[in-house]
C-alpha atoms as a PDB file:
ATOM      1  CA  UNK A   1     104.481 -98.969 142.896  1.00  0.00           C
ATOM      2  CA  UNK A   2     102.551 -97.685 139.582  1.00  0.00           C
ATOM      3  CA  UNK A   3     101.408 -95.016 141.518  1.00  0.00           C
ATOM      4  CA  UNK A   4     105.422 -94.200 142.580  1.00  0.00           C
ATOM      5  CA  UNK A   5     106.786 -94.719 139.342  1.00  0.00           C
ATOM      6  CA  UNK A   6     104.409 -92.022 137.844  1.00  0.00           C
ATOM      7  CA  UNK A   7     105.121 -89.671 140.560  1.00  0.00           C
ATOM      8  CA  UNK A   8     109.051 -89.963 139.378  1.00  0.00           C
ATOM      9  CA  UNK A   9     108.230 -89.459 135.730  1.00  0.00           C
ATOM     10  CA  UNK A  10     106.378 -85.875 136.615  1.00  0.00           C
ATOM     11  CA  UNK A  11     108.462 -82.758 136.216  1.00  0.00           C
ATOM     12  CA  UNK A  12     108.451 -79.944 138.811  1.00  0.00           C
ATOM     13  CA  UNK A  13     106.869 -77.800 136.074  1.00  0.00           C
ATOM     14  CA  UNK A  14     104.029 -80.125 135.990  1.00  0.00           C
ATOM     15  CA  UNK A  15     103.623 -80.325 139.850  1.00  0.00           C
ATOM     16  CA  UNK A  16     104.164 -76.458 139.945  1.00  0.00           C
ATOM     17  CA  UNK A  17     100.819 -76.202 137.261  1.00  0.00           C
ATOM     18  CA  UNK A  18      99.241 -79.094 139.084  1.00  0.00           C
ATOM     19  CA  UNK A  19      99.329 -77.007 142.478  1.00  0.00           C
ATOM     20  CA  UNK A  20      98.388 -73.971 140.597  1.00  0.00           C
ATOM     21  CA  UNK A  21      95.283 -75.258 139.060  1.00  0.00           C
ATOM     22  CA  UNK A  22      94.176 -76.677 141.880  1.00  0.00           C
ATOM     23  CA  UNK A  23      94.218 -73.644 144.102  1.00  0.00           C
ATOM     24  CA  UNK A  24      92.223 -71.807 141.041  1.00  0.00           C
ATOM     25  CA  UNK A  25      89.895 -74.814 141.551  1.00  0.00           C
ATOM     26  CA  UNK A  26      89.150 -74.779 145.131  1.00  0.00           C
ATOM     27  CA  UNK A  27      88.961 -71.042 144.738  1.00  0.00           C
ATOM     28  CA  UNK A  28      86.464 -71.433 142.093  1.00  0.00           C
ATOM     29  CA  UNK A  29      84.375 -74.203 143.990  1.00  0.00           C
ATOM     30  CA  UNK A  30      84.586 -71.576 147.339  1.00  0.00           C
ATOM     31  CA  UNK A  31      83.247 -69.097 145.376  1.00  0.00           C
ATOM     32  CA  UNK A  32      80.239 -71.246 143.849  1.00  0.00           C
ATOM     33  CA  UNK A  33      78.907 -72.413 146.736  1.00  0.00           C
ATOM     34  CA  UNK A  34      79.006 -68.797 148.303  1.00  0.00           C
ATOM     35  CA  UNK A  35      77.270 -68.041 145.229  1.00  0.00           C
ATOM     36  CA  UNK A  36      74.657 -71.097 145.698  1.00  0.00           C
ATOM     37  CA  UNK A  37      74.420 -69.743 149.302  1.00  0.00           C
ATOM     38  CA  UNK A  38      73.438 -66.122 148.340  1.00  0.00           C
ATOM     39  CA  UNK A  39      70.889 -67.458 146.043  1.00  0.00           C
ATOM     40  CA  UNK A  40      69.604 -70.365 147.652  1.00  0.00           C
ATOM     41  CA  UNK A  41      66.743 -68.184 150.018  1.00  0.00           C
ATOM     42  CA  UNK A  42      65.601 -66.254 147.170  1.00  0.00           C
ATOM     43  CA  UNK A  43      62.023 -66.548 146.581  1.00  0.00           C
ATOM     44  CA  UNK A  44      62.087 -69.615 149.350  1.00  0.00           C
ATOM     45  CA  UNK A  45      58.284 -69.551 151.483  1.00  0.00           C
ATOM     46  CA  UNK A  46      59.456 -72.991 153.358  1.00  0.00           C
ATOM     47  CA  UNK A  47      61.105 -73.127 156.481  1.00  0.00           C
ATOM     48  CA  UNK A  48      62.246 -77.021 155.869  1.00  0.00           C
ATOM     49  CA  UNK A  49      63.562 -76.046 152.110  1.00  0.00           C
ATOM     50  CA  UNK A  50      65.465 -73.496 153.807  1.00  0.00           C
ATOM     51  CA  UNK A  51      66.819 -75.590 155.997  1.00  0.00           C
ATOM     52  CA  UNK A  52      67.473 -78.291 153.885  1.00  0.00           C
ATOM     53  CA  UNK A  53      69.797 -75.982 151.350  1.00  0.00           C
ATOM     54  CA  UNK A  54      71.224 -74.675 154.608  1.00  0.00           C
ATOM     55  CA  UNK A  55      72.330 -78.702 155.199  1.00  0.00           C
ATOM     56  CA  UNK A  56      73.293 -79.335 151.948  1.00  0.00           C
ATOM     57  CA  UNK A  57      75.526 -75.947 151.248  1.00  0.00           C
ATOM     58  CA  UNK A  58      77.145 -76.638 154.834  1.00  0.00           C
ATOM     59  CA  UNK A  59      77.895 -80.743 153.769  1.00  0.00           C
ATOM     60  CA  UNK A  60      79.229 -79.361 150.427  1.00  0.00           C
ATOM     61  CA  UNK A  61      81.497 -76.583 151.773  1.00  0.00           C
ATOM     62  CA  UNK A  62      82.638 -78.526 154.411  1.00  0.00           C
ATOM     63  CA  UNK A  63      83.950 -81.707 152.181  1.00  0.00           C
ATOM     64  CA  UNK A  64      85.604 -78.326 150.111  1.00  0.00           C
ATOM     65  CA  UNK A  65      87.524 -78.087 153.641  1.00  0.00           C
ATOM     66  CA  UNK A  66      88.169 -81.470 153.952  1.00  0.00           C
ATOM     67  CA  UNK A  67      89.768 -81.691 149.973  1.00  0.00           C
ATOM     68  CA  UNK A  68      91.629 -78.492 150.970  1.00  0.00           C
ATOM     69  CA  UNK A  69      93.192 -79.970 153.648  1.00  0.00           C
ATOM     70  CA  UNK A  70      94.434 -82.950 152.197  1.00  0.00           C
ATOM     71  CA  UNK A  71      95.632 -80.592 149.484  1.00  0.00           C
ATOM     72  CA  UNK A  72      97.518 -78.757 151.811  1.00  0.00           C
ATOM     73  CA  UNK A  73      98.961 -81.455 153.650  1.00  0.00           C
ATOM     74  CA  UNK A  74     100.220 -82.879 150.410  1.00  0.00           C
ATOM     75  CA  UNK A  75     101.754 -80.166 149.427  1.00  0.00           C
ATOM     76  CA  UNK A  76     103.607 -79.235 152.294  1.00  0.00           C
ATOM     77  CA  UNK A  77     104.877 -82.577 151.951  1.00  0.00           C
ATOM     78  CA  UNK A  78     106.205 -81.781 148.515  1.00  0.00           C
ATOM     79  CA  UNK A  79     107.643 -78.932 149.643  1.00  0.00           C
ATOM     80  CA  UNK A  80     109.601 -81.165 152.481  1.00  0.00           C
ATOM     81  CA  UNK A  81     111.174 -82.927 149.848  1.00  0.00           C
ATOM     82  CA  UNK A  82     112.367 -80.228 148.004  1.00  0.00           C
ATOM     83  CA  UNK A  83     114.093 -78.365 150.849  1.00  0.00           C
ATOM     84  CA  UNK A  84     115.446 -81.975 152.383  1.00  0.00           C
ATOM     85  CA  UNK A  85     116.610 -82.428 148.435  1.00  0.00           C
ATOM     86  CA  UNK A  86     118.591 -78.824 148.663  1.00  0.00           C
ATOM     87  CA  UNK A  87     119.999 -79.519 152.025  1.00  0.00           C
ATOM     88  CA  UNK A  88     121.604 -82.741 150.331  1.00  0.00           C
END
């Protein structure tokens, strides 16, 4: 019910920045671990270290996918509210 009665007391403006920042977050992370990709082989002799930055990068993008998609899922329920609040 805390958790609710916050939710109430936030403004559409603040929800509208919330979703805002968080897509120039996820951006931002997408874009660092292409980065960390790129650079990740240079100067690399080892097969395993390879492959073991290969591992990691692929773990870390994919919970990036998973956070997305709970993002997204979120938000389209937001956005279910709103349009069932402007039908009423």
């Amino acid at each position: 019910s805390h958790i609710m009665s916050e939710y109430v007391r936030m403004t559409d403006t603040e929800r509208d920045q919330i979703d805002q920042d968080a897509q120039v977050f996820m951006r931002t992370c997408a874009d660092a671990i292409h980065q960390l990709r790129t650079e990740a082989h240079k100067g690399v002799q080892s097969a395993q270290v390879k492959e073991h930055r290969t591992a990691v990068l692929d773990f870390i993008e994919d919970y990036l996918r998973r956070v997305c998609k709970l993002y997204s899922e979120q938000r389209a329920i937001r956005v279910k509210r709103v349009i069932d609040k402007k039908r009423l």
